[in-house]
Structures are given as structure tokens and as C-alpha cells.
Protein backbone atom coordinates (compact mmCIF):
# COMPACT_ATOMS: atom_id res chain seq x y z
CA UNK A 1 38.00 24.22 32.67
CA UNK A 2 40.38 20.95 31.92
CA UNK A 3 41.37 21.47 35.22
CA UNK A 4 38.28 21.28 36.76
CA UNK A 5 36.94 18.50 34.67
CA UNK A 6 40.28 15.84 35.84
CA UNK A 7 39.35 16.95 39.26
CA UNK A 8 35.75 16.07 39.16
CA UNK A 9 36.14 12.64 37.53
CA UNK A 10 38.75 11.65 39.84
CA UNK A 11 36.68 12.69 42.78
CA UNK A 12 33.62 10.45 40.77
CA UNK A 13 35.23 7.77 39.69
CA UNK A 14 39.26 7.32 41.64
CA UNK A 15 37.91 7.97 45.29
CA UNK A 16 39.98 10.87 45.65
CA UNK A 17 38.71 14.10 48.05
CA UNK A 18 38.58 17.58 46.40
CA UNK A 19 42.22 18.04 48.14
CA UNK A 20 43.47 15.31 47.00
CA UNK A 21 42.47 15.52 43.87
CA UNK A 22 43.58 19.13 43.24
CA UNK A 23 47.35 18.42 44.54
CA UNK A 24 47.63 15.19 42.35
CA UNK A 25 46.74 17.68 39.68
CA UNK A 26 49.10 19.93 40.39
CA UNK A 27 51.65 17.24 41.16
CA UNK A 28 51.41 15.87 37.12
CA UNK A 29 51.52 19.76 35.96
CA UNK A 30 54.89 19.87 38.17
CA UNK A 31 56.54 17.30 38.69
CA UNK A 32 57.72 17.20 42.14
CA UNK A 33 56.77 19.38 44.94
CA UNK A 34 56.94 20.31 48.73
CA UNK A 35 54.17 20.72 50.97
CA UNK A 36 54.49 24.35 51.20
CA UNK A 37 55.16 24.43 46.89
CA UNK A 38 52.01 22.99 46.66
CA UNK A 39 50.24 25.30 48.69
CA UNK A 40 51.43 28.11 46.44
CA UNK A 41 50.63 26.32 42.73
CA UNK A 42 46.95 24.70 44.07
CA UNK A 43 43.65 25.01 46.14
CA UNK A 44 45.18 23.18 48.70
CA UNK A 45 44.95 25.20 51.76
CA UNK A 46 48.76 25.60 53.22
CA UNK A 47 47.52 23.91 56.19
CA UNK A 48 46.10 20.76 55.02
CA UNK A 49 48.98 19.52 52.61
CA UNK A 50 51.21 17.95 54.76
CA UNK A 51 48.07 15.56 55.41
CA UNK A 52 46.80 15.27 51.80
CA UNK A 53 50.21 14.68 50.25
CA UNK A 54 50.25 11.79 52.87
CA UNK A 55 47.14 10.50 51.39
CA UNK A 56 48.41 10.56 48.14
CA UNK A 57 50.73 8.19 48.95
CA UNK A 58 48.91 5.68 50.78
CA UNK A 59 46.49 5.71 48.12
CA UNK A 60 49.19 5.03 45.94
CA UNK A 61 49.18 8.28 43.37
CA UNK A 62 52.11 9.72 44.71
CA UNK A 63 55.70 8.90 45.87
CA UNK A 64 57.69 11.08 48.88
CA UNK A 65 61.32 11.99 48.86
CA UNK A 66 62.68 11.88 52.24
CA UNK A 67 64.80 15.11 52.75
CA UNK A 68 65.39 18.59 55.15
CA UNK A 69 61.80 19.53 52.48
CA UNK A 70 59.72 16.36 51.83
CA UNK A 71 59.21 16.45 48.02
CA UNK A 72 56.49 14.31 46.00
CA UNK A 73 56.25 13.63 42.63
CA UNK A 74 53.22 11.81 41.23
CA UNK A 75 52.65 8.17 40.19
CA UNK A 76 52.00 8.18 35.66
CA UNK A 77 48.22 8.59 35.78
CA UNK A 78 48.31 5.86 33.46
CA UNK A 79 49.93 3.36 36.28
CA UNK A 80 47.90 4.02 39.12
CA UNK A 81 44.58 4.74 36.94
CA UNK A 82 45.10 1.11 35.93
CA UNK A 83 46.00 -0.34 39.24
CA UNK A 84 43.20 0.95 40.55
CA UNK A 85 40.41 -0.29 38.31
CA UNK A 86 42.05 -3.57 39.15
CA UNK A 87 42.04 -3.64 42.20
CA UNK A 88 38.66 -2.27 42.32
CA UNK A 89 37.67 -5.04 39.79
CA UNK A 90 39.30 -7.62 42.35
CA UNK A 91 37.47 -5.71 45.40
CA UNK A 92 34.10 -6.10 43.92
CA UNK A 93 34.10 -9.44 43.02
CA UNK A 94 35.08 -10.18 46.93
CA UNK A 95 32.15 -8.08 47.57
CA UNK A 96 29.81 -10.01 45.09
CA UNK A 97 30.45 -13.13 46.25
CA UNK A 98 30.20 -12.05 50.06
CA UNK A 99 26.43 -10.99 49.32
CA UNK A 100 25.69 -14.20 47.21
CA UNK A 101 27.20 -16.01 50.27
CA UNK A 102 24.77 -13.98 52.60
CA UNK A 103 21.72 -14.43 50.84
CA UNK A 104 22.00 -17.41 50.66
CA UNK A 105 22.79 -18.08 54.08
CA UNK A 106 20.08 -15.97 54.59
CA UNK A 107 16.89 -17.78 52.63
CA UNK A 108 18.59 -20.90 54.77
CA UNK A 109 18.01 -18.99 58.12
CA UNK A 110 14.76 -17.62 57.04
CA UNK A 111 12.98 -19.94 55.03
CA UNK A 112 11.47 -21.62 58.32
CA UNK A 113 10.20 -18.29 59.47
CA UNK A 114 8.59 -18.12 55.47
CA UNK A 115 7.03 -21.72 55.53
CA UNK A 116 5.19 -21.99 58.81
CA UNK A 117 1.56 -22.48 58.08
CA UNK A 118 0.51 -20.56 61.20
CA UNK A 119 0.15 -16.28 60.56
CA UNK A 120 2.18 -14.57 63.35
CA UNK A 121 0.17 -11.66 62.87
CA UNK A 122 -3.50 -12.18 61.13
CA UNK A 123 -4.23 -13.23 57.12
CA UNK A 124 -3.22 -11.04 55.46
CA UNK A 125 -5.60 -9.41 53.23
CA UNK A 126 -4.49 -6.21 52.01
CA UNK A 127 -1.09 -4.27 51.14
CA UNK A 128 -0.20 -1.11 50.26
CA UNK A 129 2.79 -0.80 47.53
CA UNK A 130 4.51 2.40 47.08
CA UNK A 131 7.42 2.91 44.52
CA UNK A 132 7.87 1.33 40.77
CA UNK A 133 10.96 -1.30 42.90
CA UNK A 134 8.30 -2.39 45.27
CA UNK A 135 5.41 -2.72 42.62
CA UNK A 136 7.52 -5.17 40.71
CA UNK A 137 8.91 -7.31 43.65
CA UNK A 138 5.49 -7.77 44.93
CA UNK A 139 4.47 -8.63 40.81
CA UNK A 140 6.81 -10.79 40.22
CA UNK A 141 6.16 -12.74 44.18
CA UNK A 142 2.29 -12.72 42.71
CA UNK A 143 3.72 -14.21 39.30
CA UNK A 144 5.82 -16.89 41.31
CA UNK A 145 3.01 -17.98 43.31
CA UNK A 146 0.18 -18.21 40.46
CA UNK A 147 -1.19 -21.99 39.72
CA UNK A 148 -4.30 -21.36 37.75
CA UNK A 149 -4.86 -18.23 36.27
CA UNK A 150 -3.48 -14.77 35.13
CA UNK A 151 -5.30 -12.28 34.05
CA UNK A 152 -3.50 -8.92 33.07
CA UNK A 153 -4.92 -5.54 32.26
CA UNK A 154 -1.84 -3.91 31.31
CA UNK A 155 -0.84 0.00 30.17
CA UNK A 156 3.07 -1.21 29.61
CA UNK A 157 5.59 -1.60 32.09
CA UNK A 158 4.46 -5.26 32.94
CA UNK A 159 4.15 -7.47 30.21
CA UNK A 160 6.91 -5.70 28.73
CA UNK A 161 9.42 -6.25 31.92
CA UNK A 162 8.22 -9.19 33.24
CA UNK A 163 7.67 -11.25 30.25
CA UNK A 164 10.18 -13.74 31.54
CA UNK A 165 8.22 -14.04 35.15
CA UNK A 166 4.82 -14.28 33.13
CA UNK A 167 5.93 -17.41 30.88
CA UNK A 168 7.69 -19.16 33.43
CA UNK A 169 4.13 -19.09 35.23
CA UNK A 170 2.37 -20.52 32.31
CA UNK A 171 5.12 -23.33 31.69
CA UNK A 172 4.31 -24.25 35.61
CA UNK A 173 0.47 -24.44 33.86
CA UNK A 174 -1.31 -21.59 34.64
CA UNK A 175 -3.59 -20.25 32.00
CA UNK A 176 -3.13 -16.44 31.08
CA UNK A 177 -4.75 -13.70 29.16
CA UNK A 178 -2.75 -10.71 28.60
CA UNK A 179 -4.37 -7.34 27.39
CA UNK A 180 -1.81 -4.78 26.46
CA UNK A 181 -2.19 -0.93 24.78
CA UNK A 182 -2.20 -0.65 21.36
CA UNK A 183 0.47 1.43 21.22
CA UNK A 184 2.99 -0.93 23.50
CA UNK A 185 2.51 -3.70 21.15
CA UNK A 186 5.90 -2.97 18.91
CA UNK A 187 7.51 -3.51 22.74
CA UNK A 188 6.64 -7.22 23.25
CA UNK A 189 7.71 -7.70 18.98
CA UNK A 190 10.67 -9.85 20.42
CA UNK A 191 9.64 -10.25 23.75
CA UNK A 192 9.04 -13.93 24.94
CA UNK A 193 5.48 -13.30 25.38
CA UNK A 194 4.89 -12.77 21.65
CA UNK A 195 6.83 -16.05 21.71
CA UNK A 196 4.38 -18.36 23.60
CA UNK A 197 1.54 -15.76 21.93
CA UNK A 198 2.45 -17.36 18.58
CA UNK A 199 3.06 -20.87 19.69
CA UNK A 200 -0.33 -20.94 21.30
CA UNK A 201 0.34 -20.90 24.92
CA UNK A 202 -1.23 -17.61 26.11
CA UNK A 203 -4.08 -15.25 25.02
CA UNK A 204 -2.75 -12.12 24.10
CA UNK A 205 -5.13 -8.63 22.96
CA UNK A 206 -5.18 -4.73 22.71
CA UNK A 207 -7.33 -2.07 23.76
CA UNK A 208 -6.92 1.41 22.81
CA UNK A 209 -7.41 2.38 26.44
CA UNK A 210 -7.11 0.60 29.90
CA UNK A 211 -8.52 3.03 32.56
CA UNK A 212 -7.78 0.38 34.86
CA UNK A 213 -4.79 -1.57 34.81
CA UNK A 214 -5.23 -5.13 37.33
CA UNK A 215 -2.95 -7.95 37.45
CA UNK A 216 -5.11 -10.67 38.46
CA UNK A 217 -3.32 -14.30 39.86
CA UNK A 218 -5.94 -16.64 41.18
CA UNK A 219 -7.41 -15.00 44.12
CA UNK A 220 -5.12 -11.97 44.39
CA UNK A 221 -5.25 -8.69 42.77
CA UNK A 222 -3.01 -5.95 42.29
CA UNK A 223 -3.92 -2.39 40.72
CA UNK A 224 -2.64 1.35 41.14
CA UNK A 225 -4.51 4.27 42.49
CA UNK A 226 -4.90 7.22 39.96
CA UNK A 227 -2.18 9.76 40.72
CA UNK A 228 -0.03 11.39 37.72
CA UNK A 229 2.03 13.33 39.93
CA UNK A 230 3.67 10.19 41.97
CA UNK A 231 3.57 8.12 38.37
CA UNK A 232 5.57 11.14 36.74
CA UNK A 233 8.07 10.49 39.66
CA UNK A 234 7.65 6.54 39.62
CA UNK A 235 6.07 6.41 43.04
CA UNK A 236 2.56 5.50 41.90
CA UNK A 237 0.60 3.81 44.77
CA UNK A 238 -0.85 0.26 44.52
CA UNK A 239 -3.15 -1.86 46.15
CA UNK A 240 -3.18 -5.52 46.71
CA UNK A 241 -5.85 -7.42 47.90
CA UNK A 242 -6.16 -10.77 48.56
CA UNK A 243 -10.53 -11.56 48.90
CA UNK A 244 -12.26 -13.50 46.35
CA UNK A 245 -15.24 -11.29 46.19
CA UNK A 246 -12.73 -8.21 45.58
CA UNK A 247 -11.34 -10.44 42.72
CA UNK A 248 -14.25 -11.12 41.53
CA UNK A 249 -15.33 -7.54 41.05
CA UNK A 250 -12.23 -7.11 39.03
CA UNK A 251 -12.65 -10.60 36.89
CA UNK A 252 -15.98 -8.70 35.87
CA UNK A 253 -13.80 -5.60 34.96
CA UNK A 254 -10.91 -7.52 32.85
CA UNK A 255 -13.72 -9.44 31.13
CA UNK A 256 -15.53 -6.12 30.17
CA UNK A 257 -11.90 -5.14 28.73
CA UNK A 258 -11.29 -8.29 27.15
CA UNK A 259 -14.32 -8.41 24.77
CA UNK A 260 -13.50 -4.94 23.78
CA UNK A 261 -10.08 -6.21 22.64
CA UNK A 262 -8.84 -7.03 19.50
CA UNK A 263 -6.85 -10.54 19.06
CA UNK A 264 -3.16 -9.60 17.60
């Protein structure tokens, strides 16, 4: 069971193949072995060792001993566990700073193709948003974009994740009203919206229960479809719609909420 367990978090975690992993097992439990020694003491088919004790050793876990039999003998777990995290540590920042490089050069490339004030393909009027990642990119573009007004009808996950987004907005001046579930309330305690809440900046409300959820930002709106079997799987589908009269229908909606809420 030990045995299994080391294999399966060097596989995870040490990029090491089943193989490999099982003979650098072995290797620690023996010391030093040939290829066909191994074969005999692991699941390393008699075949494939001459090629995984290889790749031991480029990897750096083990170390060959030329001879008439090869013979290995494996690297202190401690050593090469530790030489690998760093170099990992080392790879990743390279990697990090590649993609910041990238996206950067990126917006640069594209931000011409963003700005033009001529639609390639039509207004557009209305999207539809699948997934919880999606819902909140295309949130948090609506809460970027907002110069007058927010109005949000919210059962939890927005005010209480975007509360950062929502108070930038109001520090670039637009107004908000915020109406949140009763029960969410202990979530936004220490959350920057309670904050600007206190300090005067933003209406903020409860309801007991929001069959509708809307995130209003000037003339855009953005609500989910009823479906508890994608929400239960975070794929809930939403709607956004960019029509004043479709706004205004939900204005009347959030205001029929609003004066059944109770100030915090």
C-alpha cells in the first residue's frame, strides 16, 4: 500500500511514468541494480528496463555504472526531490513571465482591432454565456464599462466575488444599488462593499428571495435562465442583452425588488 502510494505521488507530482516510477522504487529498496535485476524485484516489464533505467538517469533520479552488467543505483530522494522543485520553481517563473510578455504583446496587437468604431459584423445586441468562467468575464467586462448606473439583483456569487470590480466602478462615479439574499449577508461582513455601504457610497438591501437575479449597467443587462441541473454543475446559462426597452423591462423588475428590501 506504501508502495503504491510513493508511486502515485511521484507520477502526480515528479513527472515520472508508472515505469519509471516503479524502478526508482525499487532502486531506493535496493540499492543498485541491473536491468534484468530489476525486472525480477518490480513491475517493470523485462523488456522495457533497459529504456526506463535510461530515463532515470536523464531525469536525474538515478546514476549508471558502466560495466560487462550496467548497474544503477538511485539518486537520495531527498537530493533530486529538491532539485526538482527548483528547477521546476525556476521553469515556471520563465513560463510566467513568457505569458505576461505575450499578453501584453498581445492587447498591443489587438487593441486596434478592439477600438475601431465601425462593427465588422452587426451591433451587437444579444449574447449567450455558458459556464460560471464565462459569466464572470463577461460581469466583470459589464462592470469595467459602466458610467452611470448599476443595478444588481443578486442570489450570491456576485457581490460577494466581484466586490472589488463593483467599487472600482463606483469610484469611476457610477451610482449603484446592490440587493443581496438575506442569508449571503454575513459574506460581504468584510467585503469592500460593506466598506463603501458604510461610508455612504452605494445602496446596499436584502430580500428574502430573488426569483430573478439581473445585473443591470446602464443599458445592458445580464441574467441566467432557470436550470438547477447546469447550476448544480456550474454551467448555468445566461443572457445578455444590450436594448434599452429590454432594460427597461428589467429596471421595472429590480425596482419591484428593491422596495421589498430591507436597508442593512
Amino acid at each position: 500500500m506504501v508502495k503504491e502510494k510513493i508511486v502515485e505521488l511521484l507520477q502526480e507530482h515528479f513527472e515520472l511514468n508508472l515505469y519509471e516510477a516503479r524502478a526508482y522504487v525499487a532502486l531506493v529498496g535496493f540499492g543498485v541494480l541491473t536491468p534484468a535485476e530489476l525486472a525480477s524485484v518490480s513491475e517493470v516489464p523485462a523488456p522495457r528496463t533497459y529504456d526506463v533505467l535510461r530515463s532515470l538517469e536523464k531525469k536525474g533520479f538515478a546514476l549508471s555504472q558502466p560495466g560487462k552488467a550496467n548497474k544503477y543505483r538511485p539518486v537520495h530522494p531527498k537530493n533530486i526531490l529538491e532539485k526538482f522543485i527548483e528547477e521546476w520553481q525556476d521553469r515556471v517563473k520563465e513560463e510566467l513571465e513568457a505569458k505576461k510578455k505575450a499578453k501584453e504583446e498581445l492587447i498591443e496587437l489587438m487593441t486596434p482591432l478592439i477600438e475601431t468604431e465601425i462593427p465588422k459584423y452587426g451591433v451587437e445586441r444579444v449574447w449567450i454565456v455558458r459556464g460560471i468562467r464565462n459569466s464572470t468575464l463577461k460581469t466583470q467586462e459589464m462592470l469595467e464599462g459602466v458610467e452611470k448606473e448599476i443595478l444588481l439583483a443578486d442570489n450570491g456569487y456576485v457581490a460577494a466575488n466581484l466586490d472589488t470590480e463593483i467599487t472600482a466602478a463606483v469610484d469611476k462615479g457610477a451610482k449603484a444599488k446592490i440587493l443581496v439574499l438575506k442569508q449571503i449577508l454575513p459574506r460581504l461582513e468584510t467585503s469592500k462593499i460593506m466598506d463603501y455601504y458604510k461610508a455612504g457610497k452605494l445602496e446596499l438591501k436584502t430580500l428574502d428571495k430573488i426569483e430573478l437575479p439581473m445585473l443591470i449597467c446602464d443599458e445592458e443587462v445580464f441574467f441566467a435562465l432557470e436550470d438547477l441541473a447546469a447550476r448544480y454543475f456550474n454551467y448555468e446559462t445566461q443572457v445578455w442583452v444590450k436594448d434599452f426597452r429590454v432594460v427597461e423591462l428589467f429596471k421595472s423588475k429590480f425596482n419591484e425588488y428593491w422596495k421589498k428590501g430591507k436597508k442593512v
